[in-house]
PDB file of N, CA and C in Angstrom:
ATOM      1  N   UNK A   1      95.132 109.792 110.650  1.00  0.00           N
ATOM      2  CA  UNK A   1      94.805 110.246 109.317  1.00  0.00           C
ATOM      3  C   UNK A   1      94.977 111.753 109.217  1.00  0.00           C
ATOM      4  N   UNK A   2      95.050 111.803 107.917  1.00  0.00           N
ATOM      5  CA  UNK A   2      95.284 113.224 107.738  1.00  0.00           C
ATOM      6  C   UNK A   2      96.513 114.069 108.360  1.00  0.00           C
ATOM      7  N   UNK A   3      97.241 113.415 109.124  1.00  0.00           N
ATOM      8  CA  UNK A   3      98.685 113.939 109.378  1.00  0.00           C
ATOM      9  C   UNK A   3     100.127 113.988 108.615  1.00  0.00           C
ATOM     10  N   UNK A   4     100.417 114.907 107.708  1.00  0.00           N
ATOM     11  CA  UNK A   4     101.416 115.533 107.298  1.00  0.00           C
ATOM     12  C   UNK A   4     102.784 114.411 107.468  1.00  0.00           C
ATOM     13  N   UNK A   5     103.130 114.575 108.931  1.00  0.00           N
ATOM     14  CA  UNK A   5     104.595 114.023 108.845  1.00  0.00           C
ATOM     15  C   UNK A   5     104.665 113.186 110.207  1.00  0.00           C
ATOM     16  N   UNK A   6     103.845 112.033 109.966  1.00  0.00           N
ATOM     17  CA  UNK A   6     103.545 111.402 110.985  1.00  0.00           C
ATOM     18  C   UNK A   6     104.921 110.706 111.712  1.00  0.00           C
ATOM     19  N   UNK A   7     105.760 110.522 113.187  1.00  0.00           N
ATOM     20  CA  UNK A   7     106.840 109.545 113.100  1.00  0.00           C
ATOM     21  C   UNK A   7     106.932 108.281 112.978  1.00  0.00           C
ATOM     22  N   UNK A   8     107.643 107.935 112.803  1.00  0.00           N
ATOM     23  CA  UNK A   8     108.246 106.424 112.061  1.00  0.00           C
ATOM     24  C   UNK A   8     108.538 105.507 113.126  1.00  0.00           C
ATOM     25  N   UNK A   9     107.694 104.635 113.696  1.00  0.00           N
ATOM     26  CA  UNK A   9     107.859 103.923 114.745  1.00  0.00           C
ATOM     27  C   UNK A   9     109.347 103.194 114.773  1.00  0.00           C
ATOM     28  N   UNK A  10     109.747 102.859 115.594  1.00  0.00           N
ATOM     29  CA  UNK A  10     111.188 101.798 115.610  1.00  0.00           C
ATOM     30  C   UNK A  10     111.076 100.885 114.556  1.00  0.00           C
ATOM     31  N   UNK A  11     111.920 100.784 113.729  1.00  0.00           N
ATOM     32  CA  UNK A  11     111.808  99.659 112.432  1.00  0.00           C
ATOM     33  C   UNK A  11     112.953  98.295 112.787  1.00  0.00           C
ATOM     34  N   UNK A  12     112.147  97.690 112.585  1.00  0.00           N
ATOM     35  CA  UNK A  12     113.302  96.269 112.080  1.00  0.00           C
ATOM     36  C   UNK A  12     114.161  96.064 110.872  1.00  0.00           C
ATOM     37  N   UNK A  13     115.608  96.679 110.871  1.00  0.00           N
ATOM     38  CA  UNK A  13     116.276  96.337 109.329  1.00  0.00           C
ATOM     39  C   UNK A  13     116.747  94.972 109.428  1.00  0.00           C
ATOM     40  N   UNK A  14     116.483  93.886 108.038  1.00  0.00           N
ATOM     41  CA  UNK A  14     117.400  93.106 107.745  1.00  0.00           C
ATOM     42  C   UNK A  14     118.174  93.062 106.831  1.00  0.00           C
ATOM     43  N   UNK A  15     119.529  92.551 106.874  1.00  0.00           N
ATOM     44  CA  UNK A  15     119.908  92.112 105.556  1.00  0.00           C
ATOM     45  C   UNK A  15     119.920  91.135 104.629  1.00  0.00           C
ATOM     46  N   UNK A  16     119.271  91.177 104.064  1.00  0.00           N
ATOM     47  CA  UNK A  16     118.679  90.155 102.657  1.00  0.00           C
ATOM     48  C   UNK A  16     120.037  89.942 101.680  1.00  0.00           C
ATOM     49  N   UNK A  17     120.373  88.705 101.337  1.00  0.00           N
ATOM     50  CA  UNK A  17     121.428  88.230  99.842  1.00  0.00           C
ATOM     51  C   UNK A  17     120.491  88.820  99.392  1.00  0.00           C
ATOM     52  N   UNK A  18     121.153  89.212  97.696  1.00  0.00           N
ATOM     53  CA  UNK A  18     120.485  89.177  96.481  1.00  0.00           C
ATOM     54  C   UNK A  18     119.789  88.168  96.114  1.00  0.00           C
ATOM     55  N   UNK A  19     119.877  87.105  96.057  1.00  0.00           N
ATOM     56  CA  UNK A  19     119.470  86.121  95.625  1.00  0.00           C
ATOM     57  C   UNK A  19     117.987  85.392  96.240  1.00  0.00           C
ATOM     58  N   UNK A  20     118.136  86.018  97.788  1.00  0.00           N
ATOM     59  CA  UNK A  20     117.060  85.684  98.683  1.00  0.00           C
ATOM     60  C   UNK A  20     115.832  86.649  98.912  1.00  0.00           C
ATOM     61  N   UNK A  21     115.983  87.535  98.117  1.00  0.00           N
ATOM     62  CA  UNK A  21     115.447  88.809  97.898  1.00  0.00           C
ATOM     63  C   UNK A  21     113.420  88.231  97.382  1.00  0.00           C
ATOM     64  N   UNK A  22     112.597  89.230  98.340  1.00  0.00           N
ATOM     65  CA  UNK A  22     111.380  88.473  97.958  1.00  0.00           C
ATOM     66  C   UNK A  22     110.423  89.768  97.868  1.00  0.00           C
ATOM     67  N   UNK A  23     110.084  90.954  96.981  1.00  0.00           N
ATOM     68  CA  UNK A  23     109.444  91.598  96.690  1.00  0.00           C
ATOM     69  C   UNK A  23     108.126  91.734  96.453  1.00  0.00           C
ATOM     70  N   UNK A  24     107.098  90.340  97.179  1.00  0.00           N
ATOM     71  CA  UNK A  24     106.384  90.241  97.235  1.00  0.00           C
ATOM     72  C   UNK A  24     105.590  90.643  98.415  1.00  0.00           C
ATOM     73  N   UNK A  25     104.834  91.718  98.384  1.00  0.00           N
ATOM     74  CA  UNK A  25     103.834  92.582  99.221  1.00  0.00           C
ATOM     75  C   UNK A  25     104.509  93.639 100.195  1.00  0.00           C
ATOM     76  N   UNK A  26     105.419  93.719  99.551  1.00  0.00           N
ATOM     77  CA  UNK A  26     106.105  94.868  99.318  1.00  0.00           C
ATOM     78  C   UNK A  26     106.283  96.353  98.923  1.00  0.00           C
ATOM     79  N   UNK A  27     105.911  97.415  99.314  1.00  0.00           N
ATOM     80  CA  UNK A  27     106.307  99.022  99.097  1.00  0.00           C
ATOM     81  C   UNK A  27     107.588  99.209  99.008  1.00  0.00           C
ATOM     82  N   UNK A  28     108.234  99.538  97.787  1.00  0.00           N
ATOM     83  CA  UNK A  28     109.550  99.991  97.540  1.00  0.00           C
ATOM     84  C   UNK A  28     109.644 101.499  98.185  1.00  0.00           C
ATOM     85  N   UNK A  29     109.876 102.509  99.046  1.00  0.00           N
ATOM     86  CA  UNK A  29     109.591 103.182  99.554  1.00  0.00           C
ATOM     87  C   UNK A  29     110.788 104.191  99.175  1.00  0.00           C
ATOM     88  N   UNK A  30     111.054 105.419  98.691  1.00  0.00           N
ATOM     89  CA  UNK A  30     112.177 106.258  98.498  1.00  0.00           C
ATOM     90  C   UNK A  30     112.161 107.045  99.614  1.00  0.00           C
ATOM     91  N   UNK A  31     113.320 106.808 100.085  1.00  0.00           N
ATOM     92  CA  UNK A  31     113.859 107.602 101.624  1.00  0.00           C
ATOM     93  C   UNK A  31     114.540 108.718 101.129  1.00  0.00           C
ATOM     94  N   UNK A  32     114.378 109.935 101.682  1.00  0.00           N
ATOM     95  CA  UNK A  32     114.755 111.288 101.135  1.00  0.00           C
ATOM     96  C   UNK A  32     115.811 111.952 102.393  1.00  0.00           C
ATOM     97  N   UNK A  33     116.774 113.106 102.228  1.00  0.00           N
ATOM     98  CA  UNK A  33     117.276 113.483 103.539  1.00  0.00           C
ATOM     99  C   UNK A  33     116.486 114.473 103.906  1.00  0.00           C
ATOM    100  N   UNK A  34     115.686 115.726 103.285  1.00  0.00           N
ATOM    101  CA  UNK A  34     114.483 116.506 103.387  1.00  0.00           C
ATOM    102  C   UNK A  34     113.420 116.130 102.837  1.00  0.00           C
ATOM    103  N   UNK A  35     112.094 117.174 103.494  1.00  0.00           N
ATOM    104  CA  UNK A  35     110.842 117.153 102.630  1.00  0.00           C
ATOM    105  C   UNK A  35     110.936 117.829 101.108  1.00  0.00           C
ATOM    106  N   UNK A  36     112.163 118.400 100.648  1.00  0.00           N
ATOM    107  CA  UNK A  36     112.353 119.311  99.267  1.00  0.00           C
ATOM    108  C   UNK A  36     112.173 117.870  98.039  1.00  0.00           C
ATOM    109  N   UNK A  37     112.787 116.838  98.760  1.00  0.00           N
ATOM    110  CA  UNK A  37     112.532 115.655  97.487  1.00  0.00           C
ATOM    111  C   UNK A  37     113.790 115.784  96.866  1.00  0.00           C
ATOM    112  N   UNK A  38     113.344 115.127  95.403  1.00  0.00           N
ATOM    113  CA  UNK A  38     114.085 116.220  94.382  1.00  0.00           C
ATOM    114  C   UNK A  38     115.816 115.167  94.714  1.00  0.00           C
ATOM    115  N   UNK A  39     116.623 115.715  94.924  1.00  0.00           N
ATOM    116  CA  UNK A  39     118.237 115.641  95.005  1.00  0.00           C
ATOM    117  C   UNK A  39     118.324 114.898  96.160  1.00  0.00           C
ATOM    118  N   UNK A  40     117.487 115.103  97.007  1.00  0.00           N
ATOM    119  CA  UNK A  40     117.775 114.436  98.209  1.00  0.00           C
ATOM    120  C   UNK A  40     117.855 113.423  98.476  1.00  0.00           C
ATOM    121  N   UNK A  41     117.637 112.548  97.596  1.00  0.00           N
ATOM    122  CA  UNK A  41     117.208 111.234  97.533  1.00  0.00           C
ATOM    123  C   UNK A  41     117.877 109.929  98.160  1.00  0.00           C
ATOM    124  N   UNK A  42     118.109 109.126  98.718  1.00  0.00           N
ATOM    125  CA  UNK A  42     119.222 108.517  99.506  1.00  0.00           C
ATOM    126  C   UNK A  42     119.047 107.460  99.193  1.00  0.00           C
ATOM    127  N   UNK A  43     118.214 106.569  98.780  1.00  0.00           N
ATOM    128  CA  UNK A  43     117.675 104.680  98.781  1.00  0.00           C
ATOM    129  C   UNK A  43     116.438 104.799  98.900  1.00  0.00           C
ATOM    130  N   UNK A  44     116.084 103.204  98.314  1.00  0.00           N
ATOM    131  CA  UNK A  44     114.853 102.600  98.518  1.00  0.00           C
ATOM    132  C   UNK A  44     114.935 101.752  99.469  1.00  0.00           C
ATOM    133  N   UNK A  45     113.975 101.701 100.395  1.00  0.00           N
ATOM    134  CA  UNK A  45     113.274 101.082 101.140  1.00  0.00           C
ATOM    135  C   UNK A  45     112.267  99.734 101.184  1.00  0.00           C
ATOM    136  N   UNK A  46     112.147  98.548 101.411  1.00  0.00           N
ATOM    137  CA  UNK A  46     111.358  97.988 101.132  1.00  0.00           C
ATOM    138  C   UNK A  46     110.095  97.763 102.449  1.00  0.00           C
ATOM    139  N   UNK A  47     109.274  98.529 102.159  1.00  0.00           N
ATOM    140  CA  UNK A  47     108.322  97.858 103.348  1.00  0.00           C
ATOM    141  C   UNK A  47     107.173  97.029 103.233  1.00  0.00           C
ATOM    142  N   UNK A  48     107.200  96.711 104.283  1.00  0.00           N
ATOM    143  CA  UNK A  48     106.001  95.009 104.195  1.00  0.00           C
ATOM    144  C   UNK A  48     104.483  96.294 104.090  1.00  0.00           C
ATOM    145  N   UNK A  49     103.524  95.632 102.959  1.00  0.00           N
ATOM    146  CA  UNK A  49     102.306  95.995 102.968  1.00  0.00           C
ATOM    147  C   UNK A  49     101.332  95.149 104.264  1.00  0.00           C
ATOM    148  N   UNK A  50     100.658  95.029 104.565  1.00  0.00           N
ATOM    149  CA  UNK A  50      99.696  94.628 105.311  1.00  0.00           C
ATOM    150  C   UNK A  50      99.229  92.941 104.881  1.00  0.00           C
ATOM    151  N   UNK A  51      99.097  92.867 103.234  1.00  0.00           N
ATOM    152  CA  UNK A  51      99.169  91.418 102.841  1.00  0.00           C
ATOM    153  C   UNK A  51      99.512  91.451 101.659  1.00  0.00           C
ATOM    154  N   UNK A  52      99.189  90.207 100.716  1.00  0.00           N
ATOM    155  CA  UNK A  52      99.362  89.951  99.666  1.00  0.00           C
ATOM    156  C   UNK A  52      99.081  90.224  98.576  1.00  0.00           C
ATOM    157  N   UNK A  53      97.585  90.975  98.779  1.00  0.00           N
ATOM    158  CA  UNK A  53      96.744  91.168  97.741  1.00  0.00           C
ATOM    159  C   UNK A  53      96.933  93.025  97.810  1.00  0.00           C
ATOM    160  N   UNK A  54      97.671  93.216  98.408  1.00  0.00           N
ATOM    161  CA  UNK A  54      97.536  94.626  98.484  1.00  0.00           C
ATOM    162  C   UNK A  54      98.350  95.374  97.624  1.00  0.00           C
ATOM    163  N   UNK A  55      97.948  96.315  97.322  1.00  0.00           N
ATOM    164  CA  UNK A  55      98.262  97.001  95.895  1.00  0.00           C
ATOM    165  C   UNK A  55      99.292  98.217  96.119  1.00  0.00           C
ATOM    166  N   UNK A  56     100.546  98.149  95.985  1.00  0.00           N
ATOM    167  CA  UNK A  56     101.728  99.466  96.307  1.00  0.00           C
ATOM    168  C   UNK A  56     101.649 100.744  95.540  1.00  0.00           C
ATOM    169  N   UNK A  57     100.360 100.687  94.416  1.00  0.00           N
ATOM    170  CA  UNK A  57     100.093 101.665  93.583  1.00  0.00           C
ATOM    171  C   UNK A  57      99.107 102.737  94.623  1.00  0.00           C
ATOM    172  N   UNK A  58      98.674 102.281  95.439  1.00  0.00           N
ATOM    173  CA  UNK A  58      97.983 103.018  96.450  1.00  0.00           C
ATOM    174  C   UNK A  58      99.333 103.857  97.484  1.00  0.00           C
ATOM    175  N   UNK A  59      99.843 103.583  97.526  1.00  0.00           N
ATOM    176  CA  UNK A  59     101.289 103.881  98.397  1.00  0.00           C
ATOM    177  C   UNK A  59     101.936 105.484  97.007  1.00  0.00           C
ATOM    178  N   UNK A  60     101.992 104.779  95.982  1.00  0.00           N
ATOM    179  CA  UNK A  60     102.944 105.679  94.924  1.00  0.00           C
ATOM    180  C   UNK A  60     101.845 106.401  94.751  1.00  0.00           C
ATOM    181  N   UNK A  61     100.050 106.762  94.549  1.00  0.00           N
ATOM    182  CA  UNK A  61      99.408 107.079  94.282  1.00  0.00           C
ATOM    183  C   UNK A  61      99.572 108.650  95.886  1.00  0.00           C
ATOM    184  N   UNK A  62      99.247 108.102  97.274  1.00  0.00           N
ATOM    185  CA  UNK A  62      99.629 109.245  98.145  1.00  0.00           C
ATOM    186  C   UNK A  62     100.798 109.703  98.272  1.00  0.00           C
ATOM    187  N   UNK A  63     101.417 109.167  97.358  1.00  0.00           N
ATOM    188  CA  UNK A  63     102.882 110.340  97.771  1.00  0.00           C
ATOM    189  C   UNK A  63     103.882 109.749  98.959  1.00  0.00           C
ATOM    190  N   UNK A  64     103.967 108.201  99.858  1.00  0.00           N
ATOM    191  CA  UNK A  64     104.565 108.077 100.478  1.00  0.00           C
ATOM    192  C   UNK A  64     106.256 108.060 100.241  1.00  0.00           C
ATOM    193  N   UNK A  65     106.435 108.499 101.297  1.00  0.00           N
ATOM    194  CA  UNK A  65     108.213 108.232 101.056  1.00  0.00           C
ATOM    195  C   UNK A  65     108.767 108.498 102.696  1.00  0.00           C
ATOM    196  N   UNK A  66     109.698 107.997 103.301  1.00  0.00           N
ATOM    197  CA  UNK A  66     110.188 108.337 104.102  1.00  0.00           C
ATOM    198  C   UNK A  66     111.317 109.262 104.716  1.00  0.00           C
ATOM    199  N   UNK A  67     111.400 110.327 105.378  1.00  0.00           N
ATOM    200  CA  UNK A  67     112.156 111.472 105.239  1.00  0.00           C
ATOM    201  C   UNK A  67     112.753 111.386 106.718  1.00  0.00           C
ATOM    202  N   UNK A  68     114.572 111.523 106.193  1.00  0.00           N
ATOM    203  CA  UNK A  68     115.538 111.242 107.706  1.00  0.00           C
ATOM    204  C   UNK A  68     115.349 112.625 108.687  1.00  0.00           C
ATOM    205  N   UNK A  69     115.068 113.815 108.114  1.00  0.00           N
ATOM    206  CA  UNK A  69     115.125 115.057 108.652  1.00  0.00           C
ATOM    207  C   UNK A  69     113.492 115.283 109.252  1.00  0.00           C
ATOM    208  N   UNK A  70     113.149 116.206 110.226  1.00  0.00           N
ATOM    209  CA  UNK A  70     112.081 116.588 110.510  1.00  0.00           C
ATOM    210  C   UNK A  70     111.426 117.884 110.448  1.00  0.00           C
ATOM    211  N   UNK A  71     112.430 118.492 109.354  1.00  0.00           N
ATOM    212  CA  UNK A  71     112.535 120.220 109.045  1.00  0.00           C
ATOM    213  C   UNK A  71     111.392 120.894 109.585  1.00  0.00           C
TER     214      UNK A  71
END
């Protein structure tokens, strides 16, 4: 807690069809190439919340996003 720019453990990517696509308990997450934000912007991310009932407005509410650089 309380850490700034914590690292990003090893992630699992898959690739999902469109069609198979399941946005449920889900954080849409905006991946940036710096901490400036802004222009940098590269994709969304989808990450798994913890469960079902859990709310991603808590996520957009602290400010998460994931950043490729460690400036």
């Amino acid at each position: 807690m309380k850490e700034l720019h914590p690292k990003l453990p090893v992630v699992n990517v898959i690739a999902v069809k469109t069609e198979d696509f399941i946005t449920l308990a889900q954080y849409t997450c905006p991946v940036y190439v710096t901490s400036m934000r802004g222009a940098t912007f590269v994709f969304p991310a989808n990450l798994q919340m913890e469960s079902e009932d859990s709310d991603a407005k808590k996520w957009v509410l602290a400010g998460v996003c994931l950043l490729m650089t460690d400036d």
